[in-house]
N, C-alpha and C. Protein backbone atom coordinates (compact mmCIF):
# COMPACT_ATOMS: atom_id res chain seq x y z
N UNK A 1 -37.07 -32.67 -11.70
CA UNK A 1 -36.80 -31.43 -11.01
C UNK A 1 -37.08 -30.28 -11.97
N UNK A 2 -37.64 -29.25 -11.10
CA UNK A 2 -38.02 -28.14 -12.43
C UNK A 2 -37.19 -27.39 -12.42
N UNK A 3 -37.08 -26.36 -13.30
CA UNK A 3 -35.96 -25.44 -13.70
C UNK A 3 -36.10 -24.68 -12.21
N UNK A 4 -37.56 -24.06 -11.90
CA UNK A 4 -37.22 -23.20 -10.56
C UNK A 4 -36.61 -23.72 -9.39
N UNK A 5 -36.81 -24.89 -9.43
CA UNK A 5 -36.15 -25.79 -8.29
C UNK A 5 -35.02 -25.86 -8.22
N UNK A 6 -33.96 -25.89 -9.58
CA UNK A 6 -32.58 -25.54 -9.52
C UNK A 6 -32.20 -24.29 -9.10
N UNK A 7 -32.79 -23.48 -9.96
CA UNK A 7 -32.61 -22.03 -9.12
C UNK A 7 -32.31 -21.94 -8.15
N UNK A 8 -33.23 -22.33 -7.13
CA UNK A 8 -32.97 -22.12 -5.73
C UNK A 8 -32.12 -22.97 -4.90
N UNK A 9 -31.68 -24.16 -5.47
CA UNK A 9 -30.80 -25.37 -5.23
C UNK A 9 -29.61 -24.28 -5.47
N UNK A 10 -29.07 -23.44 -6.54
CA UNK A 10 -27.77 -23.25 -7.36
C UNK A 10 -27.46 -21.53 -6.31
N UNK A 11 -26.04 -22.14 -6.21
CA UNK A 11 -25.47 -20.75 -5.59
C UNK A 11 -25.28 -19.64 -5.96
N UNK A 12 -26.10 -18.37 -5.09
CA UNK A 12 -26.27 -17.03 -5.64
C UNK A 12 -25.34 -16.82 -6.99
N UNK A 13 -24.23 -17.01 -6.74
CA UNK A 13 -23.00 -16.72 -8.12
C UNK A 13 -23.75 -17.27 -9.60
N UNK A 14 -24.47 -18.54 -9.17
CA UNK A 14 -24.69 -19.32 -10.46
C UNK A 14 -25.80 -18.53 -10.70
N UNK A 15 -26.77 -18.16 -10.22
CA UNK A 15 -28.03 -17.53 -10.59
C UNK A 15 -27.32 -16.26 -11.17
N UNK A 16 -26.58 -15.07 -11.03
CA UNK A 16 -26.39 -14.28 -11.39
C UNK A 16 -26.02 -14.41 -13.11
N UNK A 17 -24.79 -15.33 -13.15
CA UNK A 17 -24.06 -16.27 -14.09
C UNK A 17 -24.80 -16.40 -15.20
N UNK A 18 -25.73 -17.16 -14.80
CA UNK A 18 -26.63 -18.16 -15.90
C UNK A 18 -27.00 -17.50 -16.81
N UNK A 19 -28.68 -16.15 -16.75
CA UNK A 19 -28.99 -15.51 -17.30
C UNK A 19 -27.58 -13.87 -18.47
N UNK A 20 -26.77 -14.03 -18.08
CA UNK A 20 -25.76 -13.18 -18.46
C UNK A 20 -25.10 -14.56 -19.52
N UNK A 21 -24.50 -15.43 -19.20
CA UNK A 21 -24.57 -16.66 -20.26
C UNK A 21 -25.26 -16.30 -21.28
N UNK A 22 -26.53 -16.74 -20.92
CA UNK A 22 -27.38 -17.07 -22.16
C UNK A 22 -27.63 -15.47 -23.02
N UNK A 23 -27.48 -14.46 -22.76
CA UNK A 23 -27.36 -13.04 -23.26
C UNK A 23 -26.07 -12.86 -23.71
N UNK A 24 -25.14 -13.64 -23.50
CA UNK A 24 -24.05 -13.35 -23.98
C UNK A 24 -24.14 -14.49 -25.76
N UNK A 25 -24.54 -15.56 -25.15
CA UNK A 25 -25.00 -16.52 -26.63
C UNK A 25 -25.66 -15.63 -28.12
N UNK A 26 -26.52 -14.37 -27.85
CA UNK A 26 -27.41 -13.97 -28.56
C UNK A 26 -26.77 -13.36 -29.27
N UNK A 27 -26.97 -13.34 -30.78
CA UNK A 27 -26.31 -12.72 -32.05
C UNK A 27 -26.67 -11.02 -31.86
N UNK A 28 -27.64 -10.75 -31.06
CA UNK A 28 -27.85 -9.36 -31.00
C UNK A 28 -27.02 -8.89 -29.85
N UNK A 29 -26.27 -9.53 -29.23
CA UNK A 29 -26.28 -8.86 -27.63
C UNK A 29 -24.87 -7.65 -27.81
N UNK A 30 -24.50 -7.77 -28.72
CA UNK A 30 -23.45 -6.65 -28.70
C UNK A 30 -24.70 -4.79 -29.12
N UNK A 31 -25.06 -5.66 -29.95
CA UNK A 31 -25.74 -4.05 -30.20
C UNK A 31 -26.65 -3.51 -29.94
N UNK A 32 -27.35 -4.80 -28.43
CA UNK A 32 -27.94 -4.03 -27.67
C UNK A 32 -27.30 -3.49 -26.75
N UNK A 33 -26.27 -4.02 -25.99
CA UNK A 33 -25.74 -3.16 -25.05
C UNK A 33 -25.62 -2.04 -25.41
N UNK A 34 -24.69 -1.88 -26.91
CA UNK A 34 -24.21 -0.80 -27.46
C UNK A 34 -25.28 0.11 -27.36
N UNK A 35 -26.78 -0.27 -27.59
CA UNK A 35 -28.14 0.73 -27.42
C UNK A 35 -28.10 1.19 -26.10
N UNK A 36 -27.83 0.19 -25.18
CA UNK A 36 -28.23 0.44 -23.69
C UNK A 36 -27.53 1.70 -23.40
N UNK A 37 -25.89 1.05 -23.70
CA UNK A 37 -25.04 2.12 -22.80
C UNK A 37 -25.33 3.28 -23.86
N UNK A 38 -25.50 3.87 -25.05
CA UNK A 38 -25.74 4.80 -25.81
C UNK A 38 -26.66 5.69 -25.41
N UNK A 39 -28.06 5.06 -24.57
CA UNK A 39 -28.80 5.69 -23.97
C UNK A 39 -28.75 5.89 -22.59
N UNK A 40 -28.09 5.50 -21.88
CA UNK A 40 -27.54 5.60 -20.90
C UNK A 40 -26.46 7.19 -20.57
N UNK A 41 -25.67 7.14 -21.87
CA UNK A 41 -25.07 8.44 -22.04
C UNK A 41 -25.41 9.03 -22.15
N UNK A 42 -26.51 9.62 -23.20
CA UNK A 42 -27.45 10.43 -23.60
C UNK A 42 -28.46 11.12 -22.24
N UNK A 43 -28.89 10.19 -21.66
CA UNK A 43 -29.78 10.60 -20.30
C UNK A 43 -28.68 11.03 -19.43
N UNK A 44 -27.68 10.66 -19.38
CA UNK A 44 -26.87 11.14 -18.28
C UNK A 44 -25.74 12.82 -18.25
N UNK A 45 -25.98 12.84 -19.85
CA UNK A 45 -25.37 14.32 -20.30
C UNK A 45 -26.28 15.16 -19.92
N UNK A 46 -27.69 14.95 -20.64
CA UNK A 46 -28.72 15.90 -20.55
C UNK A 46 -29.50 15.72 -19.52
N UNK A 47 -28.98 15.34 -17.73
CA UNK A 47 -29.70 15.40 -16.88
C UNK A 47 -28.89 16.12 -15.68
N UNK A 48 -29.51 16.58 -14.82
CA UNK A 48 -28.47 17.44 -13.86
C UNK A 48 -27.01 16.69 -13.01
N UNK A 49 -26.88 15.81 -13.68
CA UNK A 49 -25.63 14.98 -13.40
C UNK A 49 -24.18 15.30 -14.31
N UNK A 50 -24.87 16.12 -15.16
CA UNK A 50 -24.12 16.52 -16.18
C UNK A 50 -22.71 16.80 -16.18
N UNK A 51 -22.56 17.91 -15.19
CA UNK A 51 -21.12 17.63 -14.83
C UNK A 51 -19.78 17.06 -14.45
N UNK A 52 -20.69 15.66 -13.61
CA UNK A 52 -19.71 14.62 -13.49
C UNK A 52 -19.16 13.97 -14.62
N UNK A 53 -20.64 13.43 -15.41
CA UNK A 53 -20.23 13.15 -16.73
C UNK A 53 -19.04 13.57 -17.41
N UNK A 54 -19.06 14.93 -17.73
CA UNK A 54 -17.98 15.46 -18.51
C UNK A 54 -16.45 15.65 -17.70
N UNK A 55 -16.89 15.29 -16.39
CA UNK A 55 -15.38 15.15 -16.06
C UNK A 55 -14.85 14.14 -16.01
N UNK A 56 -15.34 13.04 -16.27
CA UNK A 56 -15.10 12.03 -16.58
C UNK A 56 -14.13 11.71 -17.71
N UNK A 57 -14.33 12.04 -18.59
CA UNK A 57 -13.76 11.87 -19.83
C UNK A 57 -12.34 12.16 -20.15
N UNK A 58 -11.92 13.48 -18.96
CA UNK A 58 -9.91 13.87 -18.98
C UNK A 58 -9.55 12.57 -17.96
N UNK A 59 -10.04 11.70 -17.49
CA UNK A 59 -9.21 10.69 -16.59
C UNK A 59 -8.46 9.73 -17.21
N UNK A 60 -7.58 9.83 -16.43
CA UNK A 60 -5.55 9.04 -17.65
C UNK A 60 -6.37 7.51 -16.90
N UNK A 61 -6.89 6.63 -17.94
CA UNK A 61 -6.95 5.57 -17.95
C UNK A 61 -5.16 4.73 -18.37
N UNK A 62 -4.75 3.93 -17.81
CA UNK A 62 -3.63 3.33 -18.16
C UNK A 62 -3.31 1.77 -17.67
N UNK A 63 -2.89 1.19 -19.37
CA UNK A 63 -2.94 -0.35 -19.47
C UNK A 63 -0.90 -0.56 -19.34
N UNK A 64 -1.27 -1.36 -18.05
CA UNK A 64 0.50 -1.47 -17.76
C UNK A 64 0.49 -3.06 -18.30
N UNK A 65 1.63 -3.07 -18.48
CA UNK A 65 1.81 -4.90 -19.22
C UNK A 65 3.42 -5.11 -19.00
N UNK A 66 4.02 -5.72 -17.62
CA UNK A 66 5.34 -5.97 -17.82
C UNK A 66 6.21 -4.47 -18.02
N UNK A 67 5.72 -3.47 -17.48
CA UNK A 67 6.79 -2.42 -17.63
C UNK A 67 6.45 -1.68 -18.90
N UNK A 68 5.67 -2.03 -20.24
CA UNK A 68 5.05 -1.25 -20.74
C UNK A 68 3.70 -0.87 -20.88
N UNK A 69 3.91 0.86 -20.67
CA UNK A 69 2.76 1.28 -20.55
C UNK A 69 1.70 2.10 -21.71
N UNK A 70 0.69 2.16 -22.14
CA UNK A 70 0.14 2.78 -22.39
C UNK A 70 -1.03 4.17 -21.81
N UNK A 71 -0.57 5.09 -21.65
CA UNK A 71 -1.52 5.88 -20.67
C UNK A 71 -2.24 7.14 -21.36
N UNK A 72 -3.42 6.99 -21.77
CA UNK A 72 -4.41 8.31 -22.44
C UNK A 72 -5.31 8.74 -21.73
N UNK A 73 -6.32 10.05 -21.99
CA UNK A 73 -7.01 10.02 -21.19
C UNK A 73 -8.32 9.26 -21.98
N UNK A 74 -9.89 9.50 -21.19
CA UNK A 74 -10.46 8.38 -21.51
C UNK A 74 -11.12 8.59 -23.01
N UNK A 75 -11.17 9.66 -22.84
CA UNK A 75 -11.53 10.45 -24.45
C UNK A 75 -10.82 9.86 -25.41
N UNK A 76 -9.49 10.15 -25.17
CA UNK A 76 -8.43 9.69 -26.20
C UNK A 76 -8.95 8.20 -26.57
N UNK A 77 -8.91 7.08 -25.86
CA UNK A 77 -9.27 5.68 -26.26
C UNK A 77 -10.76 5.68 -26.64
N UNK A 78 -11.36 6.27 -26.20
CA UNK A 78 -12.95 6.24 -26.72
C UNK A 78 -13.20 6.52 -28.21
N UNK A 79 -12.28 7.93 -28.58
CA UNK A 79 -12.39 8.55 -30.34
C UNK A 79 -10.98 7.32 -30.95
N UNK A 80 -10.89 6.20 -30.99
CA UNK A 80 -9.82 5.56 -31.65
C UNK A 80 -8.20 5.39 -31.54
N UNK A 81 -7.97 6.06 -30.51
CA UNK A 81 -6.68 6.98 -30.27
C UNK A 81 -6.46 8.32 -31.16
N UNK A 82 -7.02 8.73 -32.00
CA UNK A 82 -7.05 10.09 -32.88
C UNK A 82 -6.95 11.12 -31.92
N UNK A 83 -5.90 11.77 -31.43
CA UNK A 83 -5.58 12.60 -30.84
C UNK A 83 -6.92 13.96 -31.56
N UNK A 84 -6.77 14.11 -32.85
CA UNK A 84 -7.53 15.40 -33.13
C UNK A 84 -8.99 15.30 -32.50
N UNK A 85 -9.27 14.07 -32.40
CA UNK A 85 -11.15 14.27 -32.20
C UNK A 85 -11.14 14.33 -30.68
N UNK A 86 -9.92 14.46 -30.04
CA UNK A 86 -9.91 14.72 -28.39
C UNK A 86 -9.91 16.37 -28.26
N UNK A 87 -11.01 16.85 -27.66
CA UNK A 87 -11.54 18.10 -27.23
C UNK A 87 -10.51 18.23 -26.45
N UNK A 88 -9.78 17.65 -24.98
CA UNK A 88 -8.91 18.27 -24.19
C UNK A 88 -7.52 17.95 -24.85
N UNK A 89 -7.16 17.51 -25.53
CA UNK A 89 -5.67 17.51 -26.36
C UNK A 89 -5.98 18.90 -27.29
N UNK A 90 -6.94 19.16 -27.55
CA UNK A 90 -6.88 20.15 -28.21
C UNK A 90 -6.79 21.33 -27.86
N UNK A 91 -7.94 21.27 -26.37
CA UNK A 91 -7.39 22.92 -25.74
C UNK A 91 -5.71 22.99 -24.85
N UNK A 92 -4.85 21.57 -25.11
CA UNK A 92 -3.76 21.94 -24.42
C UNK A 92 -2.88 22.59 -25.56
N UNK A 93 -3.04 22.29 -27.01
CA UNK A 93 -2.24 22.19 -27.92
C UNK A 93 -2.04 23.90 -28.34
């Protein structure tokens, strides 16, 4: 049986699956994403979408666990938790 023949034997889920597997195996695959989504940002600041973009960034992301919470906005977790390198903690302060 050939590989394409499984393909089409294997359920949509597995086809999706498979190829993301084997990209996940690769010693590079962290720092390409990291390229992807890097350029991904970059085109999406400097294109007329721009604005959504940046509003993006004050939204209170929050990790609940059993009654404790952690809640920042998305900026805040993005710069390390370092409150100073957060642009909107700063214009509240």
């Amino acid at each position: 049986m050939s590989e394409n023949s499984k393909d089409q034997d294997a359920p949509p889920s597995e086809r999706l699956i498979r190829p993301v597997k084997a990209f996940t195996k690769l010693e590079a695959a962290g720092g390409i994403l990291l390229m992807a989504c890097t350029i991904v940002a970059l085109v999406r600041a400097n294109s007329p979408w721009a604005a959504s973009y940046f509003h993006l960034w004050p939204v209170n992301v929050t990790f609940d666990f059993r009654g404790a919470q952690l809640s920042e906005e998305l900026h805040y977790w993005i710069n390390d938790n370092d409150p100073k390198h957060s642009a909107t903690k700063q214009q509240r302060d």
